[in-house]
N, C-alpha and C. Protein backbone atom coordinates (compact mmCIF):
# COMPACT_ATOMS: atom_id res chain seq x y z
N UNK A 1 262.16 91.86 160.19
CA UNK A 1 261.95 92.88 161.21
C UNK A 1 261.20 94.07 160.61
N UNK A 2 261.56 94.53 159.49
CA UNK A 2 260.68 95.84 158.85
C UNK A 2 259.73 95.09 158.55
N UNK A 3 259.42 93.99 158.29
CA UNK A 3 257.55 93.63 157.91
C UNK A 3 256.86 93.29 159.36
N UNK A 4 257.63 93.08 160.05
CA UNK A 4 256.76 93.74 161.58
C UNK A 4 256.60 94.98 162.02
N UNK A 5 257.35 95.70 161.52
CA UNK A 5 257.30 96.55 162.24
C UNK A 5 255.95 97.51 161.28
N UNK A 6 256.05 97.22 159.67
CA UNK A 6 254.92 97.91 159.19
C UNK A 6 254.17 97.25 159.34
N UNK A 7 253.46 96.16 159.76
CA UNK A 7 252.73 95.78 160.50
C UNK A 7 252.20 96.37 161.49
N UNK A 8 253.08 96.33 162.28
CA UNK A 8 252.65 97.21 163.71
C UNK A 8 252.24 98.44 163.18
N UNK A 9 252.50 99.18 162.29
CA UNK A 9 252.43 100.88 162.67
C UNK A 9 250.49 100.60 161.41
N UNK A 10 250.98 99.60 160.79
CA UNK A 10 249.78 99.53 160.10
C UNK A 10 248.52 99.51 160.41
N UNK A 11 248.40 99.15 161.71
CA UNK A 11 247.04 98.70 162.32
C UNK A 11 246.95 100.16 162.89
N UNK A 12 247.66 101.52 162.87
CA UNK A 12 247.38 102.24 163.84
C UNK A 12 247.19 103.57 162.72
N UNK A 13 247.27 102.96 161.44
CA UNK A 13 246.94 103.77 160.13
C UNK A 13 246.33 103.72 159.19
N UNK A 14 244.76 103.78 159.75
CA UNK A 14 244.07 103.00 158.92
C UNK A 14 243.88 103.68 157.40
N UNK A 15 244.01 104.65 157.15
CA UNK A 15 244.36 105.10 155.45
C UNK A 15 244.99 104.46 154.81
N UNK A 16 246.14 103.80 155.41
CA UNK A 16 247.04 103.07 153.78
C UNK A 16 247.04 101.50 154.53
N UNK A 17 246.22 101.15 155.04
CA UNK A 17 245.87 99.53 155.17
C UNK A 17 245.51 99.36 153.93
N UNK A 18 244.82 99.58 153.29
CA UNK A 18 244.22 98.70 151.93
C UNK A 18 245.37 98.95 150.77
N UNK A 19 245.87 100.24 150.72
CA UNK A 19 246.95 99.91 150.33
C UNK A 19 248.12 98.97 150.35
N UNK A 20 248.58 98.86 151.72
CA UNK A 20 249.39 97.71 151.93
C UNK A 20 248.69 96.60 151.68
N UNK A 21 247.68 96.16 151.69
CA UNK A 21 247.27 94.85 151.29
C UNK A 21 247.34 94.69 149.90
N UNK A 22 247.19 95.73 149.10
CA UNK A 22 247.20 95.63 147.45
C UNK A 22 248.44 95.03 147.68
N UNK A 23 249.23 95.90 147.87
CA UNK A 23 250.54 95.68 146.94
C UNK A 23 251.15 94.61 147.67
N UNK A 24 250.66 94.11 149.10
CA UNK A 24 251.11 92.65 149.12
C UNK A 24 250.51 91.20 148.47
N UNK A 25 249.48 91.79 148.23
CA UNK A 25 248.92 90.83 147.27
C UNK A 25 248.76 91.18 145.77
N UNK A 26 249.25 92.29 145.49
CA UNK A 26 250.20 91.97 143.84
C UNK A 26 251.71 91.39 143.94
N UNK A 27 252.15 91.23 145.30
CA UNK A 27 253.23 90.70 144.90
C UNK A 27 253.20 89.54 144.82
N UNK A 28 252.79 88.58 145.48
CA UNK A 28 252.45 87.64 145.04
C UNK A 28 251.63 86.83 144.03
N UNK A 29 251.27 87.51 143.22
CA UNK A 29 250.51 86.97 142.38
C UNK A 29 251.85 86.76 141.27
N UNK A 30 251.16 85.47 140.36
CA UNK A 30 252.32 85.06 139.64
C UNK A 30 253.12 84.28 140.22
N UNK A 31 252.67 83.63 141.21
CA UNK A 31 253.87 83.11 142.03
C UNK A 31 255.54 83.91 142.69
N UNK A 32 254.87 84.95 142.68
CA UNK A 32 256.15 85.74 143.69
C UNK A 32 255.94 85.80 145.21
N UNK A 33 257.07 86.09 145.60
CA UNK A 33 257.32 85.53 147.02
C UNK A 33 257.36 86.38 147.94
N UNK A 34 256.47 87.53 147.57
CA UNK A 34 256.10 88.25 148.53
C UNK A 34 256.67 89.57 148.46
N UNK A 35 256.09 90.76 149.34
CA UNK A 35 257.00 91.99 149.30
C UNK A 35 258.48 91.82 149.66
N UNK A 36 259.36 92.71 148.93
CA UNK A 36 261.06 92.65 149.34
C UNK A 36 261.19 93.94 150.29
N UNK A 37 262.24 93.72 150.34
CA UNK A 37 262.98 94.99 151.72
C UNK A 37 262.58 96.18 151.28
N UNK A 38 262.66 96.58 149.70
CA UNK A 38 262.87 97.94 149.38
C UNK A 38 261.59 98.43 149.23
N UNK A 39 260.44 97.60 148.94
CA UNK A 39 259.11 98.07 148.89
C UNK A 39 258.47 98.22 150.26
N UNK A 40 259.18 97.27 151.16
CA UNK A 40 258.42 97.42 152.78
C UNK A 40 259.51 98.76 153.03
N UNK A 41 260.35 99.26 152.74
CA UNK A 41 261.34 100.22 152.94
C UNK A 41 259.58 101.77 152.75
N UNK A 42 259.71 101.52 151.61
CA UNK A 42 258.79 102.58 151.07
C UNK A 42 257.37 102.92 151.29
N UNK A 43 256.80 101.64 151.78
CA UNK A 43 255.22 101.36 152.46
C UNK A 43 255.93 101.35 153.74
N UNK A 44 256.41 101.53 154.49
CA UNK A 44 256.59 102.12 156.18
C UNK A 44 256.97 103.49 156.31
N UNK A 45 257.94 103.83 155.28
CA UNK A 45 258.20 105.57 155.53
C UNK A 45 256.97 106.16 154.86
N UNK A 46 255.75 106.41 154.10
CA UNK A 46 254.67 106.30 153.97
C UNK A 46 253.96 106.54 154.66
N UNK A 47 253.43 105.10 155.57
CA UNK A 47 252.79 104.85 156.59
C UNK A 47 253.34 105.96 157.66
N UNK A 48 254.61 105.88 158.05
CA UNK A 48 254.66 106.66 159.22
C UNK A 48 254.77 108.03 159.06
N UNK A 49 254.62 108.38 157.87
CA UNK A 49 254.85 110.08 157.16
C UNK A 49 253.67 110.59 157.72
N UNK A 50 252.73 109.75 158.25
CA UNK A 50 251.24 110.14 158.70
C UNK A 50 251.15 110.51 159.98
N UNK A 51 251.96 110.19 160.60
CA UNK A 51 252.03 110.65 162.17
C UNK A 51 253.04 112.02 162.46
N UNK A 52 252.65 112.11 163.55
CA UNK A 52 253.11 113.52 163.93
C UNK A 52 254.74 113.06 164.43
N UNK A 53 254.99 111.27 165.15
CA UNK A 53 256.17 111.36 165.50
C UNK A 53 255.85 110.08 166.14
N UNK A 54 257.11 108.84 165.60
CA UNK A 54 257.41 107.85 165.84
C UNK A 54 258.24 107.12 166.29
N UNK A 55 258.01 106.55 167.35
CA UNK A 55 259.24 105.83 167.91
C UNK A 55 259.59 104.10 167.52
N UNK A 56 260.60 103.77 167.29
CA UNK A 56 260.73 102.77 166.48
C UNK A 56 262.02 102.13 168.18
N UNK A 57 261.10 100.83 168.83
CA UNK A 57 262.02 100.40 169.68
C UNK A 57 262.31 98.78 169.81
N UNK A 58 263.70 98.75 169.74
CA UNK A 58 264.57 97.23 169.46
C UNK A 58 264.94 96.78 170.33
N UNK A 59 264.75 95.49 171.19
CA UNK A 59 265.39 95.26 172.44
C UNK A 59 266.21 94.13 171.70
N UNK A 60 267.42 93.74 172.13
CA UNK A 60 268.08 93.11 171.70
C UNK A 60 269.27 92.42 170.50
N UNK A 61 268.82 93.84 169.94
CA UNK A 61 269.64 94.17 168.17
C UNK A 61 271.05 93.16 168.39
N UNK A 62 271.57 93.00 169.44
CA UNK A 62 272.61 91.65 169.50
C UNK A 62 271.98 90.64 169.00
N UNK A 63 271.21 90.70 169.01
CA UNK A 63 270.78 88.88 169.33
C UNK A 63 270.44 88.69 167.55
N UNK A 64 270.06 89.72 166.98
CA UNK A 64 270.37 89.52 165.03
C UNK A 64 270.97 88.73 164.24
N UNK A 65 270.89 87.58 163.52
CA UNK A 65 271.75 87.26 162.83
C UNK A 65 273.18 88.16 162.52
N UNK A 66 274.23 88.04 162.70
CA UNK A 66 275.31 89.27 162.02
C UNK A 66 274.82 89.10 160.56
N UNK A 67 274.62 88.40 159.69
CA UNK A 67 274.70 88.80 158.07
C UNK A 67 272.80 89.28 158.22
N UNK A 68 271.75 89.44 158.98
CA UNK A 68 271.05 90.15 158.97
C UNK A 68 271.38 91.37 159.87
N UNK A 69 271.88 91.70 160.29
CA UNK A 69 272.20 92.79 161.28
C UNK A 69 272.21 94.15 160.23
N UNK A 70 273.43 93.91 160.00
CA UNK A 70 274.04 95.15 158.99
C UNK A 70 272.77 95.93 158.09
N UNK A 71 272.40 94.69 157.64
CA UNK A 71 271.02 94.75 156.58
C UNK A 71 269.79 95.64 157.24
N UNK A 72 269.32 95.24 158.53
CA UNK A 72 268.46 95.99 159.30
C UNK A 72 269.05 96.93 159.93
N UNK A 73 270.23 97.55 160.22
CA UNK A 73 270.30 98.74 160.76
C UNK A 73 270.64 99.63 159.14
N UNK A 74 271.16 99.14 157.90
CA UNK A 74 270.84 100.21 156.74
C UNK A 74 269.57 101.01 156.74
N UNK A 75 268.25 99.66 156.77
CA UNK A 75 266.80 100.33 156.69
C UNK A 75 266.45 101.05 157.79
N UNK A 76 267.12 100.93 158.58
CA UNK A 76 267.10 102.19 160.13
C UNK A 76 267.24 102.92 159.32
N UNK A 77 268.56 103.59 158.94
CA UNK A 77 268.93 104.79 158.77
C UNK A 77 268.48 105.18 157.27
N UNK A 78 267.86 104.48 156.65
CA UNK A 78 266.76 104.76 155.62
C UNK A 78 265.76 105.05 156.17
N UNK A 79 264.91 104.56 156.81
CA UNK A 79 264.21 104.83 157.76
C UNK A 79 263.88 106.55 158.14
N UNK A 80 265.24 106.90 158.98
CA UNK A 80 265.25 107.76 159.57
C UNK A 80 265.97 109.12 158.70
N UNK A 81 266.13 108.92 157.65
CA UNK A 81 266.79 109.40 156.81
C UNK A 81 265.52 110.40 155.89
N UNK A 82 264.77 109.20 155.35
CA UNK A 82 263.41 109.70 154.43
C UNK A 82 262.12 110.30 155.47
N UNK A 83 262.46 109.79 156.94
CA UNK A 83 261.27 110.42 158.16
C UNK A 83 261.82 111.06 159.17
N UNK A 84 261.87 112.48 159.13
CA UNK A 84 262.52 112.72 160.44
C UNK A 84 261.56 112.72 161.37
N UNK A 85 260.41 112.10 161.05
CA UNK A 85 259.53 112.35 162.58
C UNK A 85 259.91 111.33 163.40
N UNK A 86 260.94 110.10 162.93
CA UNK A 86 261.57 109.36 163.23
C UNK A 86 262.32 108.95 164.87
N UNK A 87 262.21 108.48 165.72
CA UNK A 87 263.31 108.22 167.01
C UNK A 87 263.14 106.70 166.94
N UNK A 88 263.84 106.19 167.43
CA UNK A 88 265.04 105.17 167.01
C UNK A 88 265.38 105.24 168.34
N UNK A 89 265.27 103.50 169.21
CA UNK A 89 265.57 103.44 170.58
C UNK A 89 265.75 101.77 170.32
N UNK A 90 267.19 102.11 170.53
CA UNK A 90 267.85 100.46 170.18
C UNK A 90 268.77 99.91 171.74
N UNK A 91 268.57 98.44 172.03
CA UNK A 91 269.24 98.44 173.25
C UNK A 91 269.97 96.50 173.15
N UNK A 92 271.08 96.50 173.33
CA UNK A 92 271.52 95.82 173.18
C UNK A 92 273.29 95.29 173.82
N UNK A 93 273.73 94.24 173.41
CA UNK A 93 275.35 94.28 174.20
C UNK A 93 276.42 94.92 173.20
N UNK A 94 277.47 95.49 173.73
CA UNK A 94 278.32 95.71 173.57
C UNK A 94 279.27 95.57 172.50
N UNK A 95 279.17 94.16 172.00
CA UNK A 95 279.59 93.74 170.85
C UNK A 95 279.14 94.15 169.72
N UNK A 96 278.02 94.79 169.55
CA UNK A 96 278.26 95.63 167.75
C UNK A 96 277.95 96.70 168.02
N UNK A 97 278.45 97.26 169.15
CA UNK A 97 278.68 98.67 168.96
C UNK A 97 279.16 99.39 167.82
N UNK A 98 280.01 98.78 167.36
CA UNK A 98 280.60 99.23 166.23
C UNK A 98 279.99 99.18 164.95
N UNK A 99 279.28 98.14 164.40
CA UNK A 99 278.19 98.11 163.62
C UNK A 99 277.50 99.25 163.41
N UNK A 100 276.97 98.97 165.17
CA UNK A 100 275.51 99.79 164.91
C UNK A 100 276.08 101.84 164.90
N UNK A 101 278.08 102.13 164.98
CA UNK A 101 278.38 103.54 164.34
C UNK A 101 278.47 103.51 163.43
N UNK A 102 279.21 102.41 162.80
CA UNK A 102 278.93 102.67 161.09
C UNK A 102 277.32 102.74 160.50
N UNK A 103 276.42 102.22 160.88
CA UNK A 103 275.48 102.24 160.20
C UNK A 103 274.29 103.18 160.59
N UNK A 104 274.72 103.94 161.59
CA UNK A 104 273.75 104.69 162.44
C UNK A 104 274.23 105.91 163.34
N UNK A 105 275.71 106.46 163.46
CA UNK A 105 275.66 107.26 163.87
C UNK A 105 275.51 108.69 163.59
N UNK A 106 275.07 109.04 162.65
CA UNK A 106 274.93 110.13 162.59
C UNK A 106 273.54 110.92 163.33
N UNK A 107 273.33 111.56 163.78
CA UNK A 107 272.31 112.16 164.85
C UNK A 107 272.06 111.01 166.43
N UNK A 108 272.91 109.71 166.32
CA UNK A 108 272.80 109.09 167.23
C UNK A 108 273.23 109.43 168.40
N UNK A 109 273.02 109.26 169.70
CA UNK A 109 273.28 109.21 170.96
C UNK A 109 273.63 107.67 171.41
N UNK A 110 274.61 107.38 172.04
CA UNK A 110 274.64 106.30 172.65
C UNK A 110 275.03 106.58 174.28
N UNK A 111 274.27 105.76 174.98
CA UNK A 111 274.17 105.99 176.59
C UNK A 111 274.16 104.73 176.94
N UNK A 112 275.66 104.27 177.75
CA UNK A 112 276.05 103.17 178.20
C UNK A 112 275.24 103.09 179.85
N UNK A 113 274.58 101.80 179.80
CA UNK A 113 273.96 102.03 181.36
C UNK A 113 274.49 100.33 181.93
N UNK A 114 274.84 101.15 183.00
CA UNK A 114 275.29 100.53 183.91
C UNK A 114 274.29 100.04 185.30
N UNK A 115 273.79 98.54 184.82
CA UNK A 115 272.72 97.96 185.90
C UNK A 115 273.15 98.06 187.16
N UNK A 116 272.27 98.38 187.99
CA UNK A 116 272.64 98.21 189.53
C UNK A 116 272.97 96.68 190.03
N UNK A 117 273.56 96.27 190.21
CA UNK A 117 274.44 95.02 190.24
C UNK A 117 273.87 94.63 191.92
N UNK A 118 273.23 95.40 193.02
CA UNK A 118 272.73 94.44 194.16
C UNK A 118 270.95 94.27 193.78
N UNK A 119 270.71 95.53 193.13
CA UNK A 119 269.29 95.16 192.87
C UNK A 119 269.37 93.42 191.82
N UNK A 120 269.93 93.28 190.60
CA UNK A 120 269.81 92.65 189.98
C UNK A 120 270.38 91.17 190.79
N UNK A 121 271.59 90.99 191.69
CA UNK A 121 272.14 90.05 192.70
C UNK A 121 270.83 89.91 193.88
N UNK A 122 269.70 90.97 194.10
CA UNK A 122 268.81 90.81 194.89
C UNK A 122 267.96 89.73 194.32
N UNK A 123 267.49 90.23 192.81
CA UNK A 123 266.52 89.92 192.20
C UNK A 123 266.60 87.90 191.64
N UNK A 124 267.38 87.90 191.36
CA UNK A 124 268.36 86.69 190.94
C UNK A 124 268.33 85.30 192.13
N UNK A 125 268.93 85.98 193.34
CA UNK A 125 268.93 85.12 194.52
C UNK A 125 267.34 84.61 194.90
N UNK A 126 266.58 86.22 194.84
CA UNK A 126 264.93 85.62 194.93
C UNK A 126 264.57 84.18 194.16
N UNK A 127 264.61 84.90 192.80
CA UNK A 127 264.52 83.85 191.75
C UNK A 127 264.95 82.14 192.16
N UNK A 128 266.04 82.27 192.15
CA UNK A 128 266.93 80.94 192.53
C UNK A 128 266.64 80.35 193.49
N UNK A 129 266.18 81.17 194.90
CA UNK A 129 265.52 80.57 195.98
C UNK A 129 264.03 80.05 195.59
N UNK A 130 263.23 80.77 194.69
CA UNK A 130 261.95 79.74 194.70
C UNK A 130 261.92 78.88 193.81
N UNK A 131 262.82 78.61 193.18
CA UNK A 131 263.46 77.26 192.27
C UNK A 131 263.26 76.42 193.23
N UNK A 132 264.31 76.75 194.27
CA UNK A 132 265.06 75.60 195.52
C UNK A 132 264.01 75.59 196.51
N UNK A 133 262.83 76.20 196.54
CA UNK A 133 261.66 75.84 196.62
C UNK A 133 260.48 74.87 196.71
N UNK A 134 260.85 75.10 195.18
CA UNK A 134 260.23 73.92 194.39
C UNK A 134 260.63 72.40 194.20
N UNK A 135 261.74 72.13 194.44
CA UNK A 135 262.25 71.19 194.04
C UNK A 135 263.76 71.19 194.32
N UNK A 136 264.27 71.24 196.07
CA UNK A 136 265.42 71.35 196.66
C UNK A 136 266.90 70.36 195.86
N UNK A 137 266.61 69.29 194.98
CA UNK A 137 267.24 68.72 194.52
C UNK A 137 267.93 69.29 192.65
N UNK A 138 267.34 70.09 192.49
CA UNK A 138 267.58 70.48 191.15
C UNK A 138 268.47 71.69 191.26
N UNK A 139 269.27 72.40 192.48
CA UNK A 139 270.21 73.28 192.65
C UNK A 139 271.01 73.03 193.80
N UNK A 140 272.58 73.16 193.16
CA UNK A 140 273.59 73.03 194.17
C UNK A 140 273.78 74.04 194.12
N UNK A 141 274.75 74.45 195.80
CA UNK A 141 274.74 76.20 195.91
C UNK A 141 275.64 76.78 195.02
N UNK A 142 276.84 75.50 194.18
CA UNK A 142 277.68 75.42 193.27
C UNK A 142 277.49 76.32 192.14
N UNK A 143 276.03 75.39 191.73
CA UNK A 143 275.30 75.97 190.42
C UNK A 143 275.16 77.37 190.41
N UNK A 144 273.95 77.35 191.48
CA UNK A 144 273.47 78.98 191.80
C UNK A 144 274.99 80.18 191.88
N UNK A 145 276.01 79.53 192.39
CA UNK A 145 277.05 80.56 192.50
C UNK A 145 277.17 80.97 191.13
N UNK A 146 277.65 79.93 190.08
CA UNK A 146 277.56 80.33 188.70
C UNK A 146 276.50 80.76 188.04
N UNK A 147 275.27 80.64 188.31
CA UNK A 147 274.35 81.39 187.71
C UNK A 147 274.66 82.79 187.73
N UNK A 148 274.63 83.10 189.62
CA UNK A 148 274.52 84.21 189.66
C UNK A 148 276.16 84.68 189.48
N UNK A 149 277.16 84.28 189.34
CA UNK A 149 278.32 85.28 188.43
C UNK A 149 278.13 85.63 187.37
N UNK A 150 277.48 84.72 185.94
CA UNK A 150 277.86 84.93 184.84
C UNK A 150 276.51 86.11 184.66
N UNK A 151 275.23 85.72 185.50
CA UNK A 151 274.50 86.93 185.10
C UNK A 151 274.27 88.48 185.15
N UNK A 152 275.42 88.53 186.31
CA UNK A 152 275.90 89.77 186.93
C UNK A 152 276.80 90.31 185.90
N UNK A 153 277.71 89.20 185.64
CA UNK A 153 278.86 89.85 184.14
C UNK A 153 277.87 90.24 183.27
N UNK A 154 277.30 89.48 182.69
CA UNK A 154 275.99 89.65 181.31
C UNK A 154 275.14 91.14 181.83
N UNK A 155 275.00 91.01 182.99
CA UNK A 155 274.17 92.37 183.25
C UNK A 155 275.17 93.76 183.21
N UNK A 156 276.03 93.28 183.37
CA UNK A 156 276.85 94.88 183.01
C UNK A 156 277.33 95.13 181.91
N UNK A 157 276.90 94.56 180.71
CA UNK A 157 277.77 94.60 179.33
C UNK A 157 276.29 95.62 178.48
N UNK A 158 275.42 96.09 178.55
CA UNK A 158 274.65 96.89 178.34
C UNK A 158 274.56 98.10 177.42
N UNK A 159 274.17 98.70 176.73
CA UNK A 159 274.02 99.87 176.51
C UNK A 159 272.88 100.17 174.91
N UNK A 160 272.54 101.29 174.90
CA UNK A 160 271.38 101.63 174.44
C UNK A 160 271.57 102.83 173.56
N UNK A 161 271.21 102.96 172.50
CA UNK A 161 271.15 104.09 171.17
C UNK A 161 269.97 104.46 171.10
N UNK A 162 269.87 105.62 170.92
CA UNK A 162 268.69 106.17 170.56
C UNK A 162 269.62 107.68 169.66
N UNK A 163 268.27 108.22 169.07
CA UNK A 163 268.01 109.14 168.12
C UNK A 163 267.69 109.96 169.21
N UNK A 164 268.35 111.62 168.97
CA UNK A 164 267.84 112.15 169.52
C UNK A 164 266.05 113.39 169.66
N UNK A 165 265.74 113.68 170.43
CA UNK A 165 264.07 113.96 170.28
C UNK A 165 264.13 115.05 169.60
């Protein structure tokens, strides 16, 4: 995730592009296996030391490996630690909430949002109807009932961290 993301900010900085290419291609030379965490740690706070103010945004930080999780929200708060031009807009379920206070709350905000549950029951039924559309045999109203319960539960388990501006 941090070698995408200096990726991303790389193309929008063109001063230390050739830099980052050195030193990814000294790392490999010799048969090494490429830049590690702590050097992409140091070539992104760098890179983004160049801007006036960066937003760094995660949809899904659940969905992380847990034994990568922990690991990528440290370099957050390294991250945001060595750059305060730094914001940090993370959105994800419920379940590592707790994670993501140990590893991130300090200057954090967390704002639990609560989906509108007929827009999303609107949106859903649409959906499901041009399924049954398409191909009247591939949904019982059975199914669709369970679709649309468990996605309504899933849609209210929500909430979102950010750094404040």
């Amino acid at each position: 995730m941090i070698g995408s993301l200096l990726r991303q900010v790389a193309l929008g900085a063109t001063g230390v592009r050739g830099e980052i290419r050195r030193v990814f291609e000294e790392s490999r030379q010799g048969g090494g296996k490429g830049l590690r965490l702590p050097d992409m740690l140091e070539l992104f706070v760098k890179t983004i030391s160049s801007f006036e103010r960066i937003y760094i945004c995660v949809d899904g930080a659940d969905e992380l490996l847990p034994e990568d999780r922990s690991e990528f929200f440290r370099a957050l708060r390294q991250i945001i630690q060595a750059a305060p031009n730094t914001r940090l807009f993370l959105a994800g379920r419920p379940h590592i909430r707790r994670e993501l206070d140990k590893h991130l709350t300090e200057g954090a905000n967390i704002i639990h949002i609560v989906p509108d549950q007929g827009d999303i029951g609107r949106y859903l039924s649409r959906k499901l109807d041009d399924d049954d559309d398409r191909d009247p045999d591939l949904m019982t109203e059975c199914l669709k009932n369970d679709i649309m319960k468990t996605m309504l539960e899933k849609a209210s388990e929500m909430w979102v961290g950010v750094t404040p501006s």
